[in-house]
Protein backbone atom coordinates (compact mmCIF):
# COMPACT_ATOMS: atom_id res chain seq x y z
CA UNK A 1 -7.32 7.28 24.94
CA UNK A 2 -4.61 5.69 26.77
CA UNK A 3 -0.89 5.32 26.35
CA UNK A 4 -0.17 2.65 23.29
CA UNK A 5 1.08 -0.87 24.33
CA UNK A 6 5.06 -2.22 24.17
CA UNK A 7 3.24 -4.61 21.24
CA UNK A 8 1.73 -1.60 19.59
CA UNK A 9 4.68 1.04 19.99
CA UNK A 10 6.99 -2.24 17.87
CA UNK A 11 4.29 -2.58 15.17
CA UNK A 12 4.20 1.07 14.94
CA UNK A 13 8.35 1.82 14.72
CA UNK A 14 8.45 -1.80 12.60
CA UNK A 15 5.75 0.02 10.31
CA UNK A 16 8.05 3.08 9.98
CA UNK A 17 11.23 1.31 9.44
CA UNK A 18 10.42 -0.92 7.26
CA UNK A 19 8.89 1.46 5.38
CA UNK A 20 11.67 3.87 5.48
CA UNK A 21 14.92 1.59 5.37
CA UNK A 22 13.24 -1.98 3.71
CA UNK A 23 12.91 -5.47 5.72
CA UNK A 24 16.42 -6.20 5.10
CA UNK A 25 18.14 -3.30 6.01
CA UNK A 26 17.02 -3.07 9.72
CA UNK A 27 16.89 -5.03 12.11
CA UNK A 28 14.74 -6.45 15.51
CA UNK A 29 17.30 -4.30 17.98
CA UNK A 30 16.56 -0.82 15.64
CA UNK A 31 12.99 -1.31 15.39
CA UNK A 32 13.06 -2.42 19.58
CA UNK A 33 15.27 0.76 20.05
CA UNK A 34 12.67 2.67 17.73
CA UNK A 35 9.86 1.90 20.24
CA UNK A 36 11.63 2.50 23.28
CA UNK A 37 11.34 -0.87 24.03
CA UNK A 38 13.46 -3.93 25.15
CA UNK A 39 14.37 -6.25 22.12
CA UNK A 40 13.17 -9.45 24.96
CA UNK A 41 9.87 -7.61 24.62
CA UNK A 42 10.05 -8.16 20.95
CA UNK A 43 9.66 -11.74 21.76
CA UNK A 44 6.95 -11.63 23.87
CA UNK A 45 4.70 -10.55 21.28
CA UNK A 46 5.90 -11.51 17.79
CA UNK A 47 7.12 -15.20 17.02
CA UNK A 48 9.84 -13.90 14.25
CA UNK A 49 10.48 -10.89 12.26
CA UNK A 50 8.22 -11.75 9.33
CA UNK A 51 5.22 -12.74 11.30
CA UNK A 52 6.09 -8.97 12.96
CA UNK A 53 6.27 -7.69 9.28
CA UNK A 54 3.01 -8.93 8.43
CA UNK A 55 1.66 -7.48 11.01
CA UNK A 56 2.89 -4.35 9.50
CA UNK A 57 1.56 -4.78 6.37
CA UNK A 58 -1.89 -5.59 7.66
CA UNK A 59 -1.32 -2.00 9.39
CA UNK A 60 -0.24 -0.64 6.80
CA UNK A 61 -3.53 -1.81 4.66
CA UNK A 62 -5.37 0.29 7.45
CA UNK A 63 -4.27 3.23 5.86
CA UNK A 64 -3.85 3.87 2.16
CA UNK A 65 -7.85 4.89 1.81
CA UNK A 66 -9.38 1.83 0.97
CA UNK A 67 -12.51 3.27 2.71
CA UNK A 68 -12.73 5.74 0.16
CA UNK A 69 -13.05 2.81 -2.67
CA UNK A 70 -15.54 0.83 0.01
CA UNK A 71 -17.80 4.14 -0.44
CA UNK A 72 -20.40 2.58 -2.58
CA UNK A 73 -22.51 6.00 -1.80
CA UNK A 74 -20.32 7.95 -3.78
CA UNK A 75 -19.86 7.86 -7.89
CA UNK A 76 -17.41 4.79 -8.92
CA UNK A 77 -14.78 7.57 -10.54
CA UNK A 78 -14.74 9.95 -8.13
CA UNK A 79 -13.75 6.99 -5.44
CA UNK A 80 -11.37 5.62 -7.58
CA UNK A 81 -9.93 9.59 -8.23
CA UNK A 82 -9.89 10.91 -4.28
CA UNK A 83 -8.20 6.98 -3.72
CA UNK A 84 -5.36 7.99 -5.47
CA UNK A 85 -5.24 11.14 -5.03
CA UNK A 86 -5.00 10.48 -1.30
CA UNK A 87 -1.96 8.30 -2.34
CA UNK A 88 0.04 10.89 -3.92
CA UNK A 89 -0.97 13.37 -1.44
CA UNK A 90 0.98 10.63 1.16
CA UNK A 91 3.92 10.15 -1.40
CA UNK A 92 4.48 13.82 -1.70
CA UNK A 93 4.41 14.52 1.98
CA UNK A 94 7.26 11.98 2.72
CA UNK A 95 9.11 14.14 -0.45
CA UNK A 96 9.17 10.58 -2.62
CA UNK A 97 11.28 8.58 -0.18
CA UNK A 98 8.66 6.32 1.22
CA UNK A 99 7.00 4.44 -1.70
CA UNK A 100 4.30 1.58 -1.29
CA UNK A 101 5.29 -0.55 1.70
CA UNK A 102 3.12 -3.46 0.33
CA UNK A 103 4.81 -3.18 -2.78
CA UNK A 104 8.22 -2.72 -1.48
CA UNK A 105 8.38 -5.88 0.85
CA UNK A 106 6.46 -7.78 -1.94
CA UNK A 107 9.67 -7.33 -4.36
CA UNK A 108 12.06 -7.32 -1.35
CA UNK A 109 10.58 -10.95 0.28
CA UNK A 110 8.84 -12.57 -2.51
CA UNK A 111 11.16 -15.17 -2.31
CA UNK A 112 12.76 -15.29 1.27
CA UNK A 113 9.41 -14.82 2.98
CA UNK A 114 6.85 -16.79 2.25
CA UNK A 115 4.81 -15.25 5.12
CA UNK A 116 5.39 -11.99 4.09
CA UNK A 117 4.85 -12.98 0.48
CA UNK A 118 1.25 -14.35 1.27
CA UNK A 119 0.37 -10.74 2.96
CA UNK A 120 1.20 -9.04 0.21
CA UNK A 121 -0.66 -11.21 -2.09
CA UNK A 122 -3.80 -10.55 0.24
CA UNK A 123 -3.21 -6.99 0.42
CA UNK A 124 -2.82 -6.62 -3.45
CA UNK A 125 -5.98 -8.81 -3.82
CA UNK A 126 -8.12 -6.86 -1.76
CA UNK A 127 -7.08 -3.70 -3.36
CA UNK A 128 -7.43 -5.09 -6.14
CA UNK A 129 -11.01 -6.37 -5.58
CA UNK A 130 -12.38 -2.88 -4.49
CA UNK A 131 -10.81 -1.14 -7.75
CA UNK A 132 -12.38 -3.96 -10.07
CA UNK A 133 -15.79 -3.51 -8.10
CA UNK A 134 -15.45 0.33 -8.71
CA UNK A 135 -14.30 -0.65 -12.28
CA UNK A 136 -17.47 -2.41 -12.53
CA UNK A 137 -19.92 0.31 -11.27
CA UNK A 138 -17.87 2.41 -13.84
CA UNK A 139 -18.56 0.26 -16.65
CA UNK A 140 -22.30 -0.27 -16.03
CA UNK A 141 -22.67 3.81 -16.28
CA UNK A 142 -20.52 4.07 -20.09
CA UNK A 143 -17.34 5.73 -18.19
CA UNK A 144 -15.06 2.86 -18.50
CA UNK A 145 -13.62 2.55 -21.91
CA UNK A 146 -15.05 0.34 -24.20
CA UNK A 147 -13.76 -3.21 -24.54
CA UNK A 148 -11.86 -3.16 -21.29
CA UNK A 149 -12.26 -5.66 -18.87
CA UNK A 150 -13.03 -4.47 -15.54
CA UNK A 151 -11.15 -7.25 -13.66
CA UNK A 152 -7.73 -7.27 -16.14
CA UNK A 153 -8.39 -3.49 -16.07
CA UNK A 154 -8.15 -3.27 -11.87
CA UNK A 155 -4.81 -5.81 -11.96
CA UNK A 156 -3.55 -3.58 -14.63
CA UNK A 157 -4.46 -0.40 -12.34
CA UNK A 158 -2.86 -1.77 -9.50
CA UNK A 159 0.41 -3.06 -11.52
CA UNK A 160 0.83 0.29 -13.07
CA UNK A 161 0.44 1.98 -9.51
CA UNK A 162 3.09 0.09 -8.27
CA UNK A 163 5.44 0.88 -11.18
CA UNK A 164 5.00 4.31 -10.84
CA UNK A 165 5.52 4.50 -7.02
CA UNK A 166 8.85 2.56 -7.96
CA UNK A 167 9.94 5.15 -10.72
CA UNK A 168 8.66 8.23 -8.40
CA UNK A 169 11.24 7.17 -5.63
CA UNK A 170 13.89 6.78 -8.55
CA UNK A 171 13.52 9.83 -10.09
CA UNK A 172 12.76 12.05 -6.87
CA UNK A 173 9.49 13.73 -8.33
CA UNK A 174 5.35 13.16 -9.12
CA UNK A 175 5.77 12.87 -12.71
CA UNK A 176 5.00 8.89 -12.52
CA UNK A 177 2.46 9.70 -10.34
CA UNK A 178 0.83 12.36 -12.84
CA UNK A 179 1.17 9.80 -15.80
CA UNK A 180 -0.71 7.34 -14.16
CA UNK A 181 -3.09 9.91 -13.71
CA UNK A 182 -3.69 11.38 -16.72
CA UNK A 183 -3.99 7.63 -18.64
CA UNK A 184 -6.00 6.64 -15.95
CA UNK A 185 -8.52 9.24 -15.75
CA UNK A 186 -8.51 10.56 -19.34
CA UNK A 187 -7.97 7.09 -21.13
CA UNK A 188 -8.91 4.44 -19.42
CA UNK A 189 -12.23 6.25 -17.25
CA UNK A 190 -14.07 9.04 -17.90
């Protein structure tokens, strides 16, 4: 495999710091510098900022194991479980500094960014879509609880995820983390 490109080096440090530091808080020169790269090369590839961050965001989507919940060979639970458990695993190795970048820029740019806001809402869709699909599978075999709606159920999932990630990087520990688990998996699945 060969050396990455100037454009892919940016996305890469813009991926890192905006995931690190927020959108706000750093800039096209420190993400440029980040990448070892010229901030006029920033230009050649990316129109603006945002349509650089949702480039990172799509990235980002890459890699938070949605494969594991596109695994329709594998039991509905158990995708849903080793999805999230990959999360944490990722939460816990950057010791709870580095929450949910789509969930981070979504609160951070809602407003500012309607670019960025869109991404997000795409990002949280699909997500959203592969946990209510699970959700679904779930249901059909009795191990979703009864009365629960798989596609309020997945937005609920997804909500409470986020909230969690939020209160993890607040309070410095998993505890969120293992709340979400244990309602999840003992109250809500089975």
């Amino acid at each position: 495999m060969g050396r990455p490109s100037i454009r892919e080096k940016i996305v890469e440090a813009a991926l890192d710091r905006f995931h690190l530091l927020g959108y706000n808080a750093c800039g096209v020169q420190e993400i440029v510098e980040s990448a070892g790269a010229l901030k006029g090369s920033f230009y050649n590839h990316f129109k603006s900022k945002e349509a650089m961050a949702v480039e990172a965001i799509e990235r980002y989507g890459q890699s938070v194991g949605l494969d594991i919940l596109m695994d329709e060979t594998r039991d509905p639970v158990q995708r849903l479980r080793d999805h999230v458990d990959f999360l944490v695993t990722r939460l816990v190795h950057h010791d709870f500094e580095r929450g949910c970048l789509i969930g981070s820029l979504g609160n951070e740019l809602s407003h500012s960014a309607p670019l960025v806001r869109e991404a997000v809402e795409r990002a949280l869709d699909q997500w959203t879509e592969l946990v209510e699909k699970a959700l679904r599978e779930a249901q059909r075999d009795g191990r979703l609880a009864s009365g629960l709606d798989p596609a309020r159920t997945a937005r609920f999932l997804v909500n409470a995820w986020q909230g969690a990630v939020l209160r993890m990087k607040v309070v410095k520990n998993r505890e969120p983390l293992d709340d979400f688990l244990e309602v999840t998996f003992r109250s809500i699945l089975r």
